[in-house]
Structures are given as C-alpha cells and as structure tokens.
PDB file of N, CA and C in Angstrom:
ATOM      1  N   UNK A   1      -6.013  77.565  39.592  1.00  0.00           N
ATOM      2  CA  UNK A   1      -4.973  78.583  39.802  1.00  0.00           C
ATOM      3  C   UNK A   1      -4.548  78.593  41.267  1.00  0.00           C
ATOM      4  N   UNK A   2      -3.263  78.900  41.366  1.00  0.00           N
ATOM      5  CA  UNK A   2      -2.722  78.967  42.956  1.00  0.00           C
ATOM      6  C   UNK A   2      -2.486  80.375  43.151  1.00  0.00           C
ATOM      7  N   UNK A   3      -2.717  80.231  44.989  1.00  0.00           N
ATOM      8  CA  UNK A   3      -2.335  81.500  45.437  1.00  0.00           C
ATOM      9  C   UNK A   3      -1.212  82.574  44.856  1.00  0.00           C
ATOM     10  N   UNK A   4      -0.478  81.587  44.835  1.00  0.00           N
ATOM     11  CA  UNK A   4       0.895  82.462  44.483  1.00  0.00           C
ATOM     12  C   UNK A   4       0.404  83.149  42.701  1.00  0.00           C
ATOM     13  N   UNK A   5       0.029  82.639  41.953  1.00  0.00           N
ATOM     14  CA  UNK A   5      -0.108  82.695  40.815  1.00  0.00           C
ATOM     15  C   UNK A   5      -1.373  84.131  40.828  1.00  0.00           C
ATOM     16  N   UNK A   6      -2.219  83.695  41.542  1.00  0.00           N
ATOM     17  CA  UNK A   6      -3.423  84.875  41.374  1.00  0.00           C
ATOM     18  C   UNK A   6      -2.466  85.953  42.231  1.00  0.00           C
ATOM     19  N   UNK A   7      -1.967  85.787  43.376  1.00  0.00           N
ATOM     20  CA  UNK A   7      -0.904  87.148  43.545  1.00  0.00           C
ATOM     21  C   UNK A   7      -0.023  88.063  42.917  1.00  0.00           C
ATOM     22  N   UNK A   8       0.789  86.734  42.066  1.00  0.00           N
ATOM     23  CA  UNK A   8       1.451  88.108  40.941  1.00  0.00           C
ATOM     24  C   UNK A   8       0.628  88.289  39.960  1.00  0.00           C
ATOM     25  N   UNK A   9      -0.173  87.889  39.334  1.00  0.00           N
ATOM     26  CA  UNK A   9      -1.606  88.143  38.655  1.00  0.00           C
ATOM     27  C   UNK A   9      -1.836  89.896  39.009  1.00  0.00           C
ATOM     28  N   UNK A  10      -2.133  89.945  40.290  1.00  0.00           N
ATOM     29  CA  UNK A  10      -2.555  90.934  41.066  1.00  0.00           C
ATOM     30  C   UNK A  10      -1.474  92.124  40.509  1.00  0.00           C
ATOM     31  N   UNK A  11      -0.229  91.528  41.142  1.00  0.00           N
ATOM     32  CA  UNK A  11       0.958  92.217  40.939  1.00  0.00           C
ATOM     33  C   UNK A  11       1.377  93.238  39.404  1.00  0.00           C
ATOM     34  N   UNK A  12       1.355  91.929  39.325  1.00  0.00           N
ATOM     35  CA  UNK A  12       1.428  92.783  37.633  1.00  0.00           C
ATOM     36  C   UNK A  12       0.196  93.876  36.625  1.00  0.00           C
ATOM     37  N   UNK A  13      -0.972  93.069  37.345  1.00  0.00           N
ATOM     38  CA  UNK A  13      -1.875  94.210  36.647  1.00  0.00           C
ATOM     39  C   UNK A  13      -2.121  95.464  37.350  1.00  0.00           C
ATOM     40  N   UNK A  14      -1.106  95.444  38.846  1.00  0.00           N
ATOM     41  CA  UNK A  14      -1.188  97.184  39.571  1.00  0.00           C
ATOM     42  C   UNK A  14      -0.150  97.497  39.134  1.00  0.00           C
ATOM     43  N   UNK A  15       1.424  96.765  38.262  1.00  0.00           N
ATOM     44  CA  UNK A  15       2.163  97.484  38.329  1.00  0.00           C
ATOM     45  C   UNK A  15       1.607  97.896  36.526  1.00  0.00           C
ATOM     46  N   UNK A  16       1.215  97.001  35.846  1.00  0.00           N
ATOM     47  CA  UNK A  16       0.829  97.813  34.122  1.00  0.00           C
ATOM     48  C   UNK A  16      -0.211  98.705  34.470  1.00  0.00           C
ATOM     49  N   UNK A  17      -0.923  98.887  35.554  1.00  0.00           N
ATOM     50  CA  UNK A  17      -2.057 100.180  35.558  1.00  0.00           C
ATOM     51  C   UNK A  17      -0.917 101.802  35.795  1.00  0.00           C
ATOM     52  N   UNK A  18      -0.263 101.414  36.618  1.00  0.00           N
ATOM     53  CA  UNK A  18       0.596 102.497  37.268  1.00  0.00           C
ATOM     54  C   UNK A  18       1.663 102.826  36.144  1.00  0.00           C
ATOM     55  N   UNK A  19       1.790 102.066  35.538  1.00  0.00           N
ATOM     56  CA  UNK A  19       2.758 102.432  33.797  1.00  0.00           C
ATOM     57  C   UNK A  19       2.037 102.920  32.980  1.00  0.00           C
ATOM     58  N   UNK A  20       0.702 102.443  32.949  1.00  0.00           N
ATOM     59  CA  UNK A  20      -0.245 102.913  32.265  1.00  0.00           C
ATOM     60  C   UNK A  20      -0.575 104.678  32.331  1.00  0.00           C
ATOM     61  N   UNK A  21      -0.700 104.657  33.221  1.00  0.00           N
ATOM     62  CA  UNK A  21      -1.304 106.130  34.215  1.00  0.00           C
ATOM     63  C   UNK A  21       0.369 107.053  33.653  1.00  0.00           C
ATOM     64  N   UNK A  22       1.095 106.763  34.392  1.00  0.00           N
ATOM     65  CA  UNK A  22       2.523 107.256  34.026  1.00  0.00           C
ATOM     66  C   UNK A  22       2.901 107.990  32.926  1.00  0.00           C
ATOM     67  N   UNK A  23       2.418 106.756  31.805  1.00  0.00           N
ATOM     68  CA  UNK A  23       2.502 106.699  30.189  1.00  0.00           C
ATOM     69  C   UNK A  23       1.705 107.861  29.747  1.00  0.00           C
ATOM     70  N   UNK A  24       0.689 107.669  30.284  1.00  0.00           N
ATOM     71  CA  UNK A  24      -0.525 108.833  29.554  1.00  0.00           C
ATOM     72  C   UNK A  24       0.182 110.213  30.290  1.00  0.00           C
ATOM     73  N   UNK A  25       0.050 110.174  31.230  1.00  0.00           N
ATOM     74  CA  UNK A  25       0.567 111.761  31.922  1.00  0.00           C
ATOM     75  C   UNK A  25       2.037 111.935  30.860  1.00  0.00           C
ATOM     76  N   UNK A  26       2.719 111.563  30.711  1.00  0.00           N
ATOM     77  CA  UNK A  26       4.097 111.691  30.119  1.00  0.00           C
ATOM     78  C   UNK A  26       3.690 112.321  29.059  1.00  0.00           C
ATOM     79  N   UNK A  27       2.723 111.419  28.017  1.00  0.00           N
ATOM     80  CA  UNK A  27       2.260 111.749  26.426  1.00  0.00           C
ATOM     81  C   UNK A  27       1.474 113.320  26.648  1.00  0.00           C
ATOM     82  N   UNK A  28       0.142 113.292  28.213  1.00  0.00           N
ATOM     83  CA  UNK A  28      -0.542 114.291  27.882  1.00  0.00           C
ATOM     84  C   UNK A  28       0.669 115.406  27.531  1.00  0.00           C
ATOM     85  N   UNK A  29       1.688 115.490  28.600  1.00  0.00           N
ATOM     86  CA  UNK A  29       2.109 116.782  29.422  1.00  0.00           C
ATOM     87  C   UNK A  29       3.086 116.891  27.733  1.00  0.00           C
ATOM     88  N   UNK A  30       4.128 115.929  27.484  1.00  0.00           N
ATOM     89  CA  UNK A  30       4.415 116.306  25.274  1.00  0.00           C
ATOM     90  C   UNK A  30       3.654 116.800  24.828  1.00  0.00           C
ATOM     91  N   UNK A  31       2.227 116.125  24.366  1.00  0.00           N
ATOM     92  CA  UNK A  31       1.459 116.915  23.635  1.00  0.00           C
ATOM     93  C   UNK A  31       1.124 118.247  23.540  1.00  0.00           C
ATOM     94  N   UNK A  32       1.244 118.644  24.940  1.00  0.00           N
ATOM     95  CA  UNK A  32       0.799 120.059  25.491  1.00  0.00           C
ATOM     96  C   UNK A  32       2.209 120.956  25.635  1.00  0.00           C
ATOM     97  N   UNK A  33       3.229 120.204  25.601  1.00  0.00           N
ATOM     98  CA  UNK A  33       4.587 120.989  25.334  1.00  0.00           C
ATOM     99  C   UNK A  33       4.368 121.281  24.023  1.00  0.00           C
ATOM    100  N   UNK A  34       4.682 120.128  22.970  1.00  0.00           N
ATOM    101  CA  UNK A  34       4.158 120.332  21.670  1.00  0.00           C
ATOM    102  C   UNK A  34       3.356 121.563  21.047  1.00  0.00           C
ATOM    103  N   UNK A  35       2.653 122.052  21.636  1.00  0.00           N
ATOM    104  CA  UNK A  35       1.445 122.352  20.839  1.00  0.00           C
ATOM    105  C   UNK A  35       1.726 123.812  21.522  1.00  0.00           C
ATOM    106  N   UNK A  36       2.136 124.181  22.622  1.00  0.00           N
ATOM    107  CA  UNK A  36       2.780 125.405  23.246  1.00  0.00           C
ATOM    108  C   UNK A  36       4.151 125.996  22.288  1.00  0.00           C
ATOM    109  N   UNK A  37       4.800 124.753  22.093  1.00  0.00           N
ATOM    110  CA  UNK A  37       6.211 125.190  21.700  1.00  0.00           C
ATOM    111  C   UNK A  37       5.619 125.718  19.843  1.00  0.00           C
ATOM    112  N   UNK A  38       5.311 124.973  19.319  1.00  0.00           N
ATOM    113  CA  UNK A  38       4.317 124.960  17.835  1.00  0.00           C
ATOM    114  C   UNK A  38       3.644 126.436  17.836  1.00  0.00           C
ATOM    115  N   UNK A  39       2.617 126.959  18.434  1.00  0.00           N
ATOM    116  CA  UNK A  39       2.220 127.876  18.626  1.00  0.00           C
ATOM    117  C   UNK A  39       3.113 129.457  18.946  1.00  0.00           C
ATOM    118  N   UNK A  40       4.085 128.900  20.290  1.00  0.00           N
ATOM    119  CA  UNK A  40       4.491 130.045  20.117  1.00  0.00           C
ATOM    120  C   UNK A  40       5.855 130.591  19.638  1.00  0.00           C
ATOM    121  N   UNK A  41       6.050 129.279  18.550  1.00  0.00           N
ATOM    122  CA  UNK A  41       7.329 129.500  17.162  1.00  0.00           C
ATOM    123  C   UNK A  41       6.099 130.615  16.236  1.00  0.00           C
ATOM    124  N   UNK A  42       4.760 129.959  15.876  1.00  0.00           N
ATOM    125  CA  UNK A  42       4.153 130.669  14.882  1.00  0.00           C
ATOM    126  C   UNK A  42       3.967 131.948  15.581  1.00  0.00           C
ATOM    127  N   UNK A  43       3.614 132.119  16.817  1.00  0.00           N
ATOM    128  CA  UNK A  43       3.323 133.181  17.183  1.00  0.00           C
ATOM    129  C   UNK A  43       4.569 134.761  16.730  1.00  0.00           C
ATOM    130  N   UNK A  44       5.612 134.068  17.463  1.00  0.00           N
ATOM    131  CA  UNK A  44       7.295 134.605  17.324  1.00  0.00           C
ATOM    132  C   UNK A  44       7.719 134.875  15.839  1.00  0.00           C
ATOM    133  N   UNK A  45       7.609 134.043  15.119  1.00  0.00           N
ATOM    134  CA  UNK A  45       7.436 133.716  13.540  1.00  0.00           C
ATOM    135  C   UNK A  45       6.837 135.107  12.862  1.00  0.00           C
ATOM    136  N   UNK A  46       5.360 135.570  13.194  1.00  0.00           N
ATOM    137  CA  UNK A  46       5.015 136.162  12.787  1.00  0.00           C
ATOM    138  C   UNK A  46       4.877 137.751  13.106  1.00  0.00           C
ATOM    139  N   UNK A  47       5.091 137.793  14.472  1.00  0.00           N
ATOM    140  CA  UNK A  47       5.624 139.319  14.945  1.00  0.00           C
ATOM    141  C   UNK A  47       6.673 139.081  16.204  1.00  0.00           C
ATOM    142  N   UNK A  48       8.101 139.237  15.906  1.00  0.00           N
ATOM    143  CA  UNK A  48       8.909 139.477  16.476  1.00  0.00           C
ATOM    144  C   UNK A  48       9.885 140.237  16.173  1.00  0.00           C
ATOM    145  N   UNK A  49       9.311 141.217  16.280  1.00  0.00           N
ATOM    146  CA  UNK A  49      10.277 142.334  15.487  1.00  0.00           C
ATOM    147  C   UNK A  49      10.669 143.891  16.179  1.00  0.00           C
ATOM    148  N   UNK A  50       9.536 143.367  17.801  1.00  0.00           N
ATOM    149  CA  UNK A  50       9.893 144.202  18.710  1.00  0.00           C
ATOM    150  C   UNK A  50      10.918 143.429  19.662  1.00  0.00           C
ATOM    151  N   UNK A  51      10.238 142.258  19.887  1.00  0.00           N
ATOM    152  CA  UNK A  51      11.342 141.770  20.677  1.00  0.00           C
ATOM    153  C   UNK A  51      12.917 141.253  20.446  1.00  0.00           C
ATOM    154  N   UNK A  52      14.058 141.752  21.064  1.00  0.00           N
ATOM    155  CA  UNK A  52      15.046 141.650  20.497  1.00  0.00           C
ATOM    156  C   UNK A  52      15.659 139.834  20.488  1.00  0.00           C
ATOM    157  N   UNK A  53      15.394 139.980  21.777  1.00  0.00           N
ATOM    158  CA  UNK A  53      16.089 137.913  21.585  1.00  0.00           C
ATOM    159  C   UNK A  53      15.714 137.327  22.564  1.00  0.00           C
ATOM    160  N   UNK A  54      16.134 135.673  23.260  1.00  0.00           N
ATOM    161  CA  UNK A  54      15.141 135.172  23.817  1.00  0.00           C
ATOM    162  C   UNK A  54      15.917 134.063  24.027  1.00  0.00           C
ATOM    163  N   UNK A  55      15.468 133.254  24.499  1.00  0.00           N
ATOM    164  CA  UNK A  55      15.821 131.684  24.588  1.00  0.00           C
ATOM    165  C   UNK A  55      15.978 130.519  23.422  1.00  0.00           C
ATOM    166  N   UNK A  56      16.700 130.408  22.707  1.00  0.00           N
ATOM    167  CA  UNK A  56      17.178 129.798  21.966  1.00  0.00           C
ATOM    168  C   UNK A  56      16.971 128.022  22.371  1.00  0.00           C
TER     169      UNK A  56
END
C-alpha cells in the first residue's frame, strides 16, 4: 500500500466516523421528538377540555 492510499484510507474512515456520530445524534434527537410528540397527542387526546387551543 502507498502513502497516498493509506492517507485517504485515513480520510475516509474520519470522515464515515463523523457521519456516523451525526447520523446517530439526528436519529437519537427523532426518536425523542417522536416519542414527546406521541405522548403528548395521547396526553392532549385524553384531557383537553380545559385547555382551549394551542399549536397546531
């Protein structure tokens, strides 16, 4: 293998770690929108009958 070759070697597996990392933060921070937004439809869903209106 040549220099140049083990360099972008290098290259590319810091830039797929940093997509990597990216990727997951993106999915955690959905999931956790998800599961906020899910929750507090059921929440709203089931007693909103004091509150008059809201964010659509």
């Amino acid at each position: 293998m040549s220099v140049a070759w083990r360099r972008r070697f290098k290259l590319v597996g810091a830039a797929l770690l940093m997509i990597a990392s990216v990727l997951l933060k993106v999915l955690y921070f959905a999931v956790l929108v998800l599961l906020a937004f899910s929750s507090g439809k059921r929440g709203s869903a089931s007693s909103s009958s004091s509150s008059g209106g809201g964010d659509g």
